[in-house]
PDB file of N, CA and C in Angstrom:
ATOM      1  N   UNK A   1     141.769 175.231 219.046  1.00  0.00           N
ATOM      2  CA  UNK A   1     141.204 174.295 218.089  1.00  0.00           C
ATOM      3  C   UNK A   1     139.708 174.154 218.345  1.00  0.00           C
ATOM      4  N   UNK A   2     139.421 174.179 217.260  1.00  0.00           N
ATOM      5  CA  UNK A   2     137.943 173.968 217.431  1.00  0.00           C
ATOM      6  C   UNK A   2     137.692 172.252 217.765  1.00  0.00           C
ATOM      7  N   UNK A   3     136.044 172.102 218.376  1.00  0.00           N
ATOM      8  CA  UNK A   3     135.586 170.929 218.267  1.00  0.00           C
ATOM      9  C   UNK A   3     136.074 169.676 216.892  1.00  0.00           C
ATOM     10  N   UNK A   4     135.355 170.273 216.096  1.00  0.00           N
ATOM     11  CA  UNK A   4     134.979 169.635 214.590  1.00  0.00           C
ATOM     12  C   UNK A   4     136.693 169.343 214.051  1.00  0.00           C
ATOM     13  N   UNK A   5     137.966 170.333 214.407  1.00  0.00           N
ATOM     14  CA  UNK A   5     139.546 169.942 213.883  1.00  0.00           C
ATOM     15  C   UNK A   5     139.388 168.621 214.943  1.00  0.00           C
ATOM     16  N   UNK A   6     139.195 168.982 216.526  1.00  0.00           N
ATOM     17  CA  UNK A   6     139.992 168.007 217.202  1.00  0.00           C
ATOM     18  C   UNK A   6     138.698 166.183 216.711  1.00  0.00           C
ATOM     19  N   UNK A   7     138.005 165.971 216.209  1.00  0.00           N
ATOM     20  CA  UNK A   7     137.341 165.216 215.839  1.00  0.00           C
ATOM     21  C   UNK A   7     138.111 164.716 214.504  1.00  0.00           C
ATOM     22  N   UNK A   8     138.175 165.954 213.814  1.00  0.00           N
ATOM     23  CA  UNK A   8     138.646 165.020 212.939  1.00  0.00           C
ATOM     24  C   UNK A   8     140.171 164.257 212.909  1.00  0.00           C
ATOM     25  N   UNK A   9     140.801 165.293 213.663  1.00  0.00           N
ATOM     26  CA  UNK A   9     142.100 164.656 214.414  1.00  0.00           C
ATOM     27  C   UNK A   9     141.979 163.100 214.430  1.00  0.00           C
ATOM     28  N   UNK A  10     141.374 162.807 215.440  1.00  0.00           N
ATOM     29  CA  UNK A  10     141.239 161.595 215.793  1.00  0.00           C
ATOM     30  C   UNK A  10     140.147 160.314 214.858  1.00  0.00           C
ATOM     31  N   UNK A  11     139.436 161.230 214.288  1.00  0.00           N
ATOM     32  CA  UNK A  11     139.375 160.032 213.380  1.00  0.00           C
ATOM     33  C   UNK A  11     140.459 159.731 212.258  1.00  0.00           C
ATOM     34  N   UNK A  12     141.062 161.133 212.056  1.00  0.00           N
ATOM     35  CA  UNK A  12     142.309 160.146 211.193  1.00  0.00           C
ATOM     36  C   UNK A  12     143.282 159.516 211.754  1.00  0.00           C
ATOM     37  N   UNK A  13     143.434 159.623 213.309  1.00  0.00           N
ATOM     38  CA  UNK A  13     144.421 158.762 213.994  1.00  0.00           C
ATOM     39  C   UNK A  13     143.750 157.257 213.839  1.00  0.00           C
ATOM     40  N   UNK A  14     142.388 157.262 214.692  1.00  0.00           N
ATOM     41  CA  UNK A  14     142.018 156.100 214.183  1.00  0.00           C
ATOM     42  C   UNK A  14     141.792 155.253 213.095  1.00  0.00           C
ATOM     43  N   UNK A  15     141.448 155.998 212.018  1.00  0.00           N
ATOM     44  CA  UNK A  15     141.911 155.548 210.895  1.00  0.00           C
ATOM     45  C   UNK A  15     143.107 155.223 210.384  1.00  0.00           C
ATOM     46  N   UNK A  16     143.892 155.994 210.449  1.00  0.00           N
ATOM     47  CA  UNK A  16     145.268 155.222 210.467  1.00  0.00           C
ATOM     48  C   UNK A  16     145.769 154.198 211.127  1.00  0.00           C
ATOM     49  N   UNK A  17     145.873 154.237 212.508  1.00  0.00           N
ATOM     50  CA  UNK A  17     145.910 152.784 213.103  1.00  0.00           C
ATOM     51  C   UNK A  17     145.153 151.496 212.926  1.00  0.00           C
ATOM     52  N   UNK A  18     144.031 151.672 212.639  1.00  0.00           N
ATOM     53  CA  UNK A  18     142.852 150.550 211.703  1.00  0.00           C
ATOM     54  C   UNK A  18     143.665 150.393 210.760  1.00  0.00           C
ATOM     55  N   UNK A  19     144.321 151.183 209.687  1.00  0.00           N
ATOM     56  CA  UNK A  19     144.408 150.545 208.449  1.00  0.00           C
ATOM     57  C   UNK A  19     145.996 149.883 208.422  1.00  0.00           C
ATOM     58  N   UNK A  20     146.480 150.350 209.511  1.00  0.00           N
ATOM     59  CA  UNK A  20     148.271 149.764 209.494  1.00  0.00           C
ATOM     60  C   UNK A  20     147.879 148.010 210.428  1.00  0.00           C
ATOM     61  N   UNK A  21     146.464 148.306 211.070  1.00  0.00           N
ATOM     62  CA  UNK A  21     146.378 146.976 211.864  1.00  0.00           C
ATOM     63  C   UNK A  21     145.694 146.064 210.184  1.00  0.00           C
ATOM     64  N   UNK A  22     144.735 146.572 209.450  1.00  0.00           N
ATOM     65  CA  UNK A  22     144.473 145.549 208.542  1.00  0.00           C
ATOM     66  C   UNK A  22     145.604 145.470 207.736  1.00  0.00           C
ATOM     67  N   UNK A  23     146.541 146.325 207.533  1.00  0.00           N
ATOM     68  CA  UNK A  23     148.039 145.705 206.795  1.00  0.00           C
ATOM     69  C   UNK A  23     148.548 144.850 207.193  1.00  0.00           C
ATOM     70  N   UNK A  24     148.488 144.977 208.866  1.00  0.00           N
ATOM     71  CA  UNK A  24     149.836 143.554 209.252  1.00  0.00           C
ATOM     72  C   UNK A  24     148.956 141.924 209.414  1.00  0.00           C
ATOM     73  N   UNK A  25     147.633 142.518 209.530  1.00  0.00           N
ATOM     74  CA  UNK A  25     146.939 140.961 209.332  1.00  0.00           C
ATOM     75  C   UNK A  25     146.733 140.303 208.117  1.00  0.00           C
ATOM     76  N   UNK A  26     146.517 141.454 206.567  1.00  0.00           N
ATOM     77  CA  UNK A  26     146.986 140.952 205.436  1.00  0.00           C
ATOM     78  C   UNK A  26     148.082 140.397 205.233  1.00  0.00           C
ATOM     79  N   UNK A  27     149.659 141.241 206.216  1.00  0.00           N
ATOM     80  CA  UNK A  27     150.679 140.429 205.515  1.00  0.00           C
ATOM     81  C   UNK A  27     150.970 139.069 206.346  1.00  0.00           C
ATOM     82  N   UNK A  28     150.255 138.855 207.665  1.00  0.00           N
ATOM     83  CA  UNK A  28     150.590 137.776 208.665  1.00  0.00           C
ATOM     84  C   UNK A  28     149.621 136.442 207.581  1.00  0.00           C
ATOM     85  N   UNK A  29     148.281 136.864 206.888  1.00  0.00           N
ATOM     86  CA  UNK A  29     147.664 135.874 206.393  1.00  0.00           C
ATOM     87  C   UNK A  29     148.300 135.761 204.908  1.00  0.00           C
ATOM     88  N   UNK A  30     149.689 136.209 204.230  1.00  0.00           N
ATOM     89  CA  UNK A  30     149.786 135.881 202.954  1.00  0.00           C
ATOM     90  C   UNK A  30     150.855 134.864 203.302  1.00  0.00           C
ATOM     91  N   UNK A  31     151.388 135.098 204.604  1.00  0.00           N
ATOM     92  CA  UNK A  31     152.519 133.826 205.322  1.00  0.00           C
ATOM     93  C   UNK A  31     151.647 132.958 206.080  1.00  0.00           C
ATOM     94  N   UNK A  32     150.452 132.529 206.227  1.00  0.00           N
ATOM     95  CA  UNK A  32     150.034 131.856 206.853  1.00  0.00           C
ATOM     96  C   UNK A  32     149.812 132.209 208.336  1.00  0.00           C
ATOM     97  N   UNK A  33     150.205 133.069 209.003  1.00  0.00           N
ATOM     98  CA  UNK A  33     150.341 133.035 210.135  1.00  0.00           C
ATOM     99  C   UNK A  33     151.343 132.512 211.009  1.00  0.00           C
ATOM    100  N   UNK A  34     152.291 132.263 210.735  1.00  0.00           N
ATOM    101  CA  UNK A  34     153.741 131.522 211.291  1.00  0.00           C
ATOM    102  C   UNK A  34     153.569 131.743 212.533  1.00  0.00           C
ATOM    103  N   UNK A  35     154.309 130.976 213.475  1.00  0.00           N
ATOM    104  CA  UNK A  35     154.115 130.836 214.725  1.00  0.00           C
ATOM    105  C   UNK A  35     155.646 131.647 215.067  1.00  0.00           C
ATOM    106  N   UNK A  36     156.351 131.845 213.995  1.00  0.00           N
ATOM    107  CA  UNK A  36     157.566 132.561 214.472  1.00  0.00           C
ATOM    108  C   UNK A  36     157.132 134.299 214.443  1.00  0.00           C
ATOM    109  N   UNK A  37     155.886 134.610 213.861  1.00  0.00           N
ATOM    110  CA  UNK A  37     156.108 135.718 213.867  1.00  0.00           C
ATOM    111  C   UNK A  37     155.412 136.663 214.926  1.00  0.00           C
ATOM    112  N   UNK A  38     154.924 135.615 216.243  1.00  0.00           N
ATOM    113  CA  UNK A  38     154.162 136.017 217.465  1.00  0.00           C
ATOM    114  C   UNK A  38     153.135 136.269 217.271  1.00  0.00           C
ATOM    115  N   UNK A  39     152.408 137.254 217.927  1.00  0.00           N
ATOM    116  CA  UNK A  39     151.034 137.651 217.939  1.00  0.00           C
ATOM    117  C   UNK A  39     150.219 136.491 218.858  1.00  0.00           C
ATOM    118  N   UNK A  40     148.664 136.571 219.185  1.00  0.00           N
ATOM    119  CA  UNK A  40     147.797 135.915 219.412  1.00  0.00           C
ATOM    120  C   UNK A  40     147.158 134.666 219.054  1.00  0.00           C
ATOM    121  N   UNK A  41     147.405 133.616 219.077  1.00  0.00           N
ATOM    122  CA  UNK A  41     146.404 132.649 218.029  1.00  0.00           C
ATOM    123  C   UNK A  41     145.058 132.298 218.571  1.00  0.00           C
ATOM    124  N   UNK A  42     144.172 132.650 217.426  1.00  0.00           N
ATOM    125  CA  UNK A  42     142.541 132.851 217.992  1.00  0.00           C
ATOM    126  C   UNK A  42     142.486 131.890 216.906  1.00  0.00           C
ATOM    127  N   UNK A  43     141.904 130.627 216.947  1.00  0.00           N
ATOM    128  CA  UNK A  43     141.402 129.306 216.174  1.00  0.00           C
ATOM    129  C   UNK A  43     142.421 129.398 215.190  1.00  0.00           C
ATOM    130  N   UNK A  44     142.278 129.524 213.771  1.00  0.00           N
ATOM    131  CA  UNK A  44     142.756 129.270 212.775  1.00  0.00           C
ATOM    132  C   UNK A  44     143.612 130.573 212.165  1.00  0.00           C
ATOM    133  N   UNK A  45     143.441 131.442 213.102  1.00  0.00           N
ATOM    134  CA  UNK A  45     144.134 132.646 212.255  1.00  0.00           C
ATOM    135  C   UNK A  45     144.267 133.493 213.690  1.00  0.00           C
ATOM    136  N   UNK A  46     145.596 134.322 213.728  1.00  0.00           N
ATOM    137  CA  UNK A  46     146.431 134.993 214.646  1.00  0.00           C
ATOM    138  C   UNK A  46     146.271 136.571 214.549  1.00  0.00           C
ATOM    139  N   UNK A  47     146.256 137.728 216.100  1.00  0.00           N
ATOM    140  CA  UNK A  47     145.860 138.780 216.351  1.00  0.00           C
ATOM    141  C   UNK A  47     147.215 139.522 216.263  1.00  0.00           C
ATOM    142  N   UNK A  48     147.800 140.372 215.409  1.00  0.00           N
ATOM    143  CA  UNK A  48     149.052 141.225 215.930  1.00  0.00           C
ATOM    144  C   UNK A  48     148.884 142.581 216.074  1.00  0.00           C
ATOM    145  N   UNK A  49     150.010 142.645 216.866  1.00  0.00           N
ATOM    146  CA  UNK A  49     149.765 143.945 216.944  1.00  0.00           C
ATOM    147  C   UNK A  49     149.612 145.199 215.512  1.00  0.00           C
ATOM    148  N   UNK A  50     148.779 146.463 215.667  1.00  0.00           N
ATOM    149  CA  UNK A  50     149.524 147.079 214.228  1.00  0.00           C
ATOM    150  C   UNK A  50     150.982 147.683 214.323  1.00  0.00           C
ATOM    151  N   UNK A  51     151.565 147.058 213.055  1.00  0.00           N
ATOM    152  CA  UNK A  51     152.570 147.778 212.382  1.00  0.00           C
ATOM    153  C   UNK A  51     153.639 146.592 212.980  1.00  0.00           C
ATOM    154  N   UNK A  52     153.450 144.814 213.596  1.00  0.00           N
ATOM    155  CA  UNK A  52     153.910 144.082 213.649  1.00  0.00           C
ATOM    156  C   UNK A  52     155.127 143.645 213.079  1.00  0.00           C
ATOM    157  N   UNK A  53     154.267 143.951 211.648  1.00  0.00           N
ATOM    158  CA  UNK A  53     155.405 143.347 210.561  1.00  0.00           C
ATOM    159  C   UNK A  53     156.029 143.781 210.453  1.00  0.00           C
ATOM    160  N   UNK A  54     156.733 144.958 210.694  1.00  0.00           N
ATOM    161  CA  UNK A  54     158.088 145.937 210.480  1.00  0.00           C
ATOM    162  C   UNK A  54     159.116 144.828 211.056  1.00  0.00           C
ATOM    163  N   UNK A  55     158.436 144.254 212.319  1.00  0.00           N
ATOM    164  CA  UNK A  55     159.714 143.347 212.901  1.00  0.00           C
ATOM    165  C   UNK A  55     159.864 141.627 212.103  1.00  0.00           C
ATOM    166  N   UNK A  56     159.117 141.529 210.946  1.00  0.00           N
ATOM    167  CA  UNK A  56     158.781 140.150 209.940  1.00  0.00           C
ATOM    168  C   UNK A  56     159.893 140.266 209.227  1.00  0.00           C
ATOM    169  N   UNK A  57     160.969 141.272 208.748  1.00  0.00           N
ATOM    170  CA  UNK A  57     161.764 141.345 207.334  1.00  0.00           C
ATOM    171  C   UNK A  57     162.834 140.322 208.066  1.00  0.00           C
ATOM    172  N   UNK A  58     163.213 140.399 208.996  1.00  0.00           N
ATOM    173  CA  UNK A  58     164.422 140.007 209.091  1.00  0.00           C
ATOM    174  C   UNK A  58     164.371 137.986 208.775  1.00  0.00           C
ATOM    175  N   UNK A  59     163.244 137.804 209.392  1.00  0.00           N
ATOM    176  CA  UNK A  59     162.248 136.128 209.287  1.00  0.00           C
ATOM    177  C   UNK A  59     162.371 136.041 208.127  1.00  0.00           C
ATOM    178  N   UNK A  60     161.738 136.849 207.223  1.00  0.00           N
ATOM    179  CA  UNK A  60     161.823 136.354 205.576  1.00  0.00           C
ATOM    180  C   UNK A  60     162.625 136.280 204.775  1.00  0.00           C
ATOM    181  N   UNK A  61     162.566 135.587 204.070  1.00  0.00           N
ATOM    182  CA  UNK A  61     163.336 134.792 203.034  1.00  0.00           C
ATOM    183  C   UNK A  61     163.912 136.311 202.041  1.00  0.00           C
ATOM    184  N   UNK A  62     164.847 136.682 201.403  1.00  0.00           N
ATOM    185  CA  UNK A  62     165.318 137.759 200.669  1.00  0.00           C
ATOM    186  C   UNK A  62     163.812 137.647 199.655  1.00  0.00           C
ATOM    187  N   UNK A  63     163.589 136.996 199.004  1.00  0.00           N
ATOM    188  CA  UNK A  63     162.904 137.060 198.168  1.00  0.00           C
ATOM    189  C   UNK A  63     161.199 137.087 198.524  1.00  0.00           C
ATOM    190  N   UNK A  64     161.022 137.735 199.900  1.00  0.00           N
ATOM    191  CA  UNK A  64     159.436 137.710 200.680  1.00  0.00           C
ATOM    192  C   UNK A  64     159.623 138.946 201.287  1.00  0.00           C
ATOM    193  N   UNK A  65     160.749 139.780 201.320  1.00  0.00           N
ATOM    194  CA  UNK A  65     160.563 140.641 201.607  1.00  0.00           C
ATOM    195  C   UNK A  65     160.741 141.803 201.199  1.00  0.00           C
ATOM    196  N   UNK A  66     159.843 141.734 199.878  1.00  0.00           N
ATOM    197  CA  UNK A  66     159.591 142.948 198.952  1.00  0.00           C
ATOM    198  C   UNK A  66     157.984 143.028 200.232  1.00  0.00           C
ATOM    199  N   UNK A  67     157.271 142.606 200.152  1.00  0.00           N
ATOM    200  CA  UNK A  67     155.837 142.210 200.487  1.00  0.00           C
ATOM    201  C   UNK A  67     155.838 143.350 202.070  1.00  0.00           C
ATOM    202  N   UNK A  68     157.328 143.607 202.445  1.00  0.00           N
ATOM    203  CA  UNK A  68     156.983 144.036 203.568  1.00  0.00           C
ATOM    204  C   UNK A  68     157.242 145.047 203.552  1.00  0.00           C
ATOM    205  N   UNK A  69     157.956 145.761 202.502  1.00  0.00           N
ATOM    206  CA  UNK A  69     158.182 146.740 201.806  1.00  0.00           C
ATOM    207  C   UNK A  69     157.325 147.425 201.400  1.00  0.00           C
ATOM    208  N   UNK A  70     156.384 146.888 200.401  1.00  0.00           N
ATOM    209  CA  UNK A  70     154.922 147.055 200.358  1.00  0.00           C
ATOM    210  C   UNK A  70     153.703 147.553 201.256  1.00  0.00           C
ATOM    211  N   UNK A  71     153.983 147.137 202.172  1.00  0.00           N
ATOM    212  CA  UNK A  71     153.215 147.144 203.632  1.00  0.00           C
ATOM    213  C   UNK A  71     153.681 148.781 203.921  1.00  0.00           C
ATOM    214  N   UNK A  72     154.870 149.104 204.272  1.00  0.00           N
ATOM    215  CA  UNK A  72     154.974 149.889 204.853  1.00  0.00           C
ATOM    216  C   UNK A  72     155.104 151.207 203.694  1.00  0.00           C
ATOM    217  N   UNK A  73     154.896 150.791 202.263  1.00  0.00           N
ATOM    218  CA  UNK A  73     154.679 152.050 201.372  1.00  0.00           C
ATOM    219  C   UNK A  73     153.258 152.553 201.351  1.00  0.00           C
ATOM    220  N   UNK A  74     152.165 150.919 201.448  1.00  0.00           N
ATOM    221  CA  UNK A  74     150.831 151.222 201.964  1.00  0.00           C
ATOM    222  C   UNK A  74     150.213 152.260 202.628  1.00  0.00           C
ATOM    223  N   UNK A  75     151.168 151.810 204.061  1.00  0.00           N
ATOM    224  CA  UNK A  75     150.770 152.326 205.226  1.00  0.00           C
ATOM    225  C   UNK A  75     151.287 154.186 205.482  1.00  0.00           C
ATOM    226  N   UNK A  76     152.264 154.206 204.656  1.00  0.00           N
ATOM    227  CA  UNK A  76     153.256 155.777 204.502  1.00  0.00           C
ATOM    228  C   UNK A  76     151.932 156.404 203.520  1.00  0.00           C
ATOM    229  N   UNK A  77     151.195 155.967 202.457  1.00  0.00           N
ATOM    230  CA  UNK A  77     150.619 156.745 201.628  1.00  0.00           C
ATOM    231  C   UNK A  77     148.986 156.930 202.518  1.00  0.00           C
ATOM    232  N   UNK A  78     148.612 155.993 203.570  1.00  0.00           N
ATOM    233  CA  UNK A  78     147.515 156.181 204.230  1.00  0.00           C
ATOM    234  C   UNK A  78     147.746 157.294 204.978  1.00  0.00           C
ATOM    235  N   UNK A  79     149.049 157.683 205.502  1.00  0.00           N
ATOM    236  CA  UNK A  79     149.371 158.884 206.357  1.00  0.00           C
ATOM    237  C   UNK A  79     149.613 159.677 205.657  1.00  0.00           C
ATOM    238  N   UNK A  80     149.997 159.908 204.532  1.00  0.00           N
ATOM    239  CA  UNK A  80     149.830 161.147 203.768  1.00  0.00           C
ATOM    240  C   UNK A  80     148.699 161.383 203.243  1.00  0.00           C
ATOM    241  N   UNK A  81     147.604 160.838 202.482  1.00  0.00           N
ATOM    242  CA  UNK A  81     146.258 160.828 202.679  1.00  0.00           C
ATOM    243  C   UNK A  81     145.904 161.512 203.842  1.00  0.00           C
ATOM    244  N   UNK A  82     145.858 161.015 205.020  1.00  0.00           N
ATOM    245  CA  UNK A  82     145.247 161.359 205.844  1.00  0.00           C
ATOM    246  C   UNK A  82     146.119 163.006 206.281  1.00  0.00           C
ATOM    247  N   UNK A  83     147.100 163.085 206.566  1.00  0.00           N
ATOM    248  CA  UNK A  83     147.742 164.110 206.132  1.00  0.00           C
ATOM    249  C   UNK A  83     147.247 165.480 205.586  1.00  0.00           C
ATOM    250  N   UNK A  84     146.664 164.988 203.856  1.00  0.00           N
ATOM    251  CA  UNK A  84     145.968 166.194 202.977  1.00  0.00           C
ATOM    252  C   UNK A  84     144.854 166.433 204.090  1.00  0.00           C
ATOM    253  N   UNK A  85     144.141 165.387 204.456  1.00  0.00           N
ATOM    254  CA  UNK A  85     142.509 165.781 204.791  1.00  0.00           C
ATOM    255  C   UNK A  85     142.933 166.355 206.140  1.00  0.00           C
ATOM    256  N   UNK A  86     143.698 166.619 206.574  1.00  0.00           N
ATOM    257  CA  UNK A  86     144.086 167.293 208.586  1.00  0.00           C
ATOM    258  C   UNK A  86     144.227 168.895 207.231  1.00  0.00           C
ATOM    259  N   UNK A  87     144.814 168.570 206.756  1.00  0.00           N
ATOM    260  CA  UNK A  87     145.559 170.242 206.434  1.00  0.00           C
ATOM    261  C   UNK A  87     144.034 170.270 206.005  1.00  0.00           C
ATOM    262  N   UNK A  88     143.451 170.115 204.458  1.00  0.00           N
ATOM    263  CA  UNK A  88     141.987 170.444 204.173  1.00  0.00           C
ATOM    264  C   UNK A  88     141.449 171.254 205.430  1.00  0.00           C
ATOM    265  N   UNK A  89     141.285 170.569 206.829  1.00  0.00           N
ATOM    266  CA  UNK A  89     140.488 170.899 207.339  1.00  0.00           C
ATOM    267  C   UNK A  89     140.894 171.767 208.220  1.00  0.00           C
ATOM    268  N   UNK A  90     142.251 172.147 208.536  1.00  0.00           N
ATOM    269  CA  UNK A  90     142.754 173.059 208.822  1.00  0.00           C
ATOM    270  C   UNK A  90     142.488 174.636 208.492  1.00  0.00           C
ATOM    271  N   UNK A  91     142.877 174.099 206.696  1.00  0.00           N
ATOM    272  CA  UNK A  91     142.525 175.267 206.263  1.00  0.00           C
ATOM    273  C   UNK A  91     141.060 175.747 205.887  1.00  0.00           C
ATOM    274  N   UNK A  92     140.060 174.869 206.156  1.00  0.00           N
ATOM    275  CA  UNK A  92     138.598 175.419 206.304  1.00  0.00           C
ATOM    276  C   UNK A  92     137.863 176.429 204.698  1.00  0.00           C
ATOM    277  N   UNK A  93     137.291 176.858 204.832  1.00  0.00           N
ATOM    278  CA  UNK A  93     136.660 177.731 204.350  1.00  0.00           C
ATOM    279  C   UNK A  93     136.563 179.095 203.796  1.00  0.00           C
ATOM    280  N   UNK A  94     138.006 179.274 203.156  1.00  0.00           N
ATOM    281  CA  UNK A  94     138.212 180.442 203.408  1.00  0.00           C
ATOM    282  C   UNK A  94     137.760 181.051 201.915  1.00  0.00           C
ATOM    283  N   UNK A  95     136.807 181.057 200.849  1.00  0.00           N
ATOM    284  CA  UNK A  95     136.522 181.089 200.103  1.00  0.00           C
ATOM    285  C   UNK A  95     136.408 182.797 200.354  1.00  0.00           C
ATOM    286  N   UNK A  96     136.285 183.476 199.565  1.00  0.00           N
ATOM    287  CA  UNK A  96     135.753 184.965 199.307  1.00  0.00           C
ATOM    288  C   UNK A  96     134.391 185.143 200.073  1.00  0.00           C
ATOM    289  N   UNK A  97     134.074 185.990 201.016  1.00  0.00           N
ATOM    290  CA  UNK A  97     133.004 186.223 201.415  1.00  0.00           C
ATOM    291  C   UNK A  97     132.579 187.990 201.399  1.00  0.00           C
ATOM    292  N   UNK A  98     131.519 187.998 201.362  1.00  0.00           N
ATOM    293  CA  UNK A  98     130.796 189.640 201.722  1.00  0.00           C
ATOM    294  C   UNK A  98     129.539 189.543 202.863  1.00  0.00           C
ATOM    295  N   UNK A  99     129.610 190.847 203.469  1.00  0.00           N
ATOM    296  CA  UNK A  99     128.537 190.576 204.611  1.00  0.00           C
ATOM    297  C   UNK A  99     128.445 189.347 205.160  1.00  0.00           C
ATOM    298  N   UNK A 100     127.568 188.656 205.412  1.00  0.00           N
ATOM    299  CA  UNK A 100     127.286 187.450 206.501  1.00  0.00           C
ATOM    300  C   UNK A 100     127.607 186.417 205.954  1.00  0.00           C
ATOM    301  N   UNK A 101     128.824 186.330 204.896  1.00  0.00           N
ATOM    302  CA  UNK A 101     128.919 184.691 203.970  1.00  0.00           C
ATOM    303  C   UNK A 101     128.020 184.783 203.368  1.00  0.00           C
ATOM    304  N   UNK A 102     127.412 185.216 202.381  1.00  0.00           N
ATOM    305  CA  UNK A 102     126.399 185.029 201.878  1.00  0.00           C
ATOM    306  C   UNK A 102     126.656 185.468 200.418  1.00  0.00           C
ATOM    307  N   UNK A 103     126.141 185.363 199.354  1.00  0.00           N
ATOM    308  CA  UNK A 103     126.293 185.901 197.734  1.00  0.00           C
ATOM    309  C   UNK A 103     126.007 187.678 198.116  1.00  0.00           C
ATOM    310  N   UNK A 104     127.045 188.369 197.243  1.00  0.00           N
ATOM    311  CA  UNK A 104     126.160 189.495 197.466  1.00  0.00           C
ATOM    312  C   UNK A 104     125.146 190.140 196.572  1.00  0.00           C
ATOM    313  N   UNK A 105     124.544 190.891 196.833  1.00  0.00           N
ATOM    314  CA  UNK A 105     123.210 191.645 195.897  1.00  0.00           C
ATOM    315  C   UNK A 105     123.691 192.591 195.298  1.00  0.00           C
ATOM    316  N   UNK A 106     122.701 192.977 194.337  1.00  0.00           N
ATOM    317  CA  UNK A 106     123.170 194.798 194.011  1.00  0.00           C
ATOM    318  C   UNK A 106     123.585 195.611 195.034  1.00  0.00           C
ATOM    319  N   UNK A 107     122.604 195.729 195.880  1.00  0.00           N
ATOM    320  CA  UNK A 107     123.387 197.063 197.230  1.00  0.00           C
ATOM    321  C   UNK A 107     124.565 196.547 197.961  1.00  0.00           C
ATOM    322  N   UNK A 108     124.746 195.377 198.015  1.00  0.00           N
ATOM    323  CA  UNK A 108     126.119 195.132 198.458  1.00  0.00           C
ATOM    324  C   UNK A 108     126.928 195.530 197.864  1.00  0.00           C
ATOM    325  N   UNK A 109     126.990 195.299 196.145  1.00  0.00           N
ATOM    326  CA  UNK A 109     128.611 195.244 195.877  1.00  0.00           C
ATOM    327  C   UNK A 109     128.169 197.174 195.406  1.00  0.00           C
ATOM    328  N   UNK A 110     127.103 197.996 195.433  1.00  0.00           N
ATOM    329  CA  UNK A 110     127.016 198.982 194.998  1.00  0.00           C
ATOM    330  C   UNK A 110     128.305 199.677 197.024  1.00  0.00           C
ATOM    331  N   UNK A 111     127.715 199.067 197.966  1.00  0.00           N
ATOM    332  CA  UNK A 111     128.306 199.515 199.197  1.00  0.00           C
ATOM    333  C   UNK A 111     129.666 199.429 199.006  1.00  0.00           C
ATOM    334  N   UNK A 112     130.080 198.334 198.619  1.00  0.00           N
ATOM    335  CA  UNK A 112     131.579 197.659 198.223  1.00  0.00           C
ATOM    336  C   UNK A 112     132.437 198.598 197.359  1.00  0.00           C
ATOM    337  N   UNK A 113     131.639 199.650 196.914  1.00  0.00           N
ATOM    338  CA  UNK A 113     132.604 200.115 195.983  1.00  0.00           C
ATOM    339  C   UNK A 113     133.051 199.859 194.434  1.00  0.00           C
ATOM    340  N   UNK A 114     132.636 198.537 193.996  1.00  0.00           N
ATOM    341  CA  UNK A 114     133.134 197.880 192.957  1.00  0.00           C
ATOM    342  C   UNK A 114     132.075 198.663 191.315  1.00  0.00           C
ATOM    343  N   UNK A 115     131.195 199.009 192.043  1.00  0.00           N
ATOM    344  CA  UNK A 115     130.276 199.832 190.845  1.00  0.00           C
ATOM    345  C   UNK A 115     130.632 201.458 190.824  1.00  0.00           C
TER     346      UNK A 115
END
């Protein structure tokens, strides 16, 4: 693997984990922050872990836990997103090239055969 794959590796790991952690603090702040559902309490609003809420459905009410459902269709389409852009970059550059990557000239494609 090159440098530039294993970089981007990890920024889509980190990106993914960032965005499953701003999911479960969206869904901890549309319940208020309940004290049943653990985490940290920092002043007025609580730290969880990401991907918390997976363990919230069973707490909620039948009718609150579409919301967590939601969460985790969110969080499934951020990993497939991120997903396309690993393969993208996997598969690189592989556009048609002649000589050094470069457009070719008359004497190229006359070398090439094609004239």
């Amino acid at each position: 693997m090159t440098r530039p794959l294993l970089l981007t590796l990890l920024g889509c790991c980190v990106a993914w984990l960032l965005s499953v952690a701003i999911v479960t603090e969206l869904v901890g702040w549309l319940f208020g922050w309940p004290a049943a559902s653990g985490g940290l309490p920092i002043g007025g609003m609580v730290l969880y872990w990401p991907g918390q809420f997976l363990t919230w459905r069973g707490l909620l009410a039948p009718g609150h836990r579409w919301i967590v459902t939601v969460a985790v269709v969110v969080c499934t389409a951020t990993a497939l997103a991120l997903a396309v852009r690993i393969g993208l970059a996997l598969r690189g550059n592989r556009g048609p090239r002649f000589g050094a990557g470069r457009w070719a000239d008359g004497a190229d494609v006359r070398r090439s055969g094609l004239l």
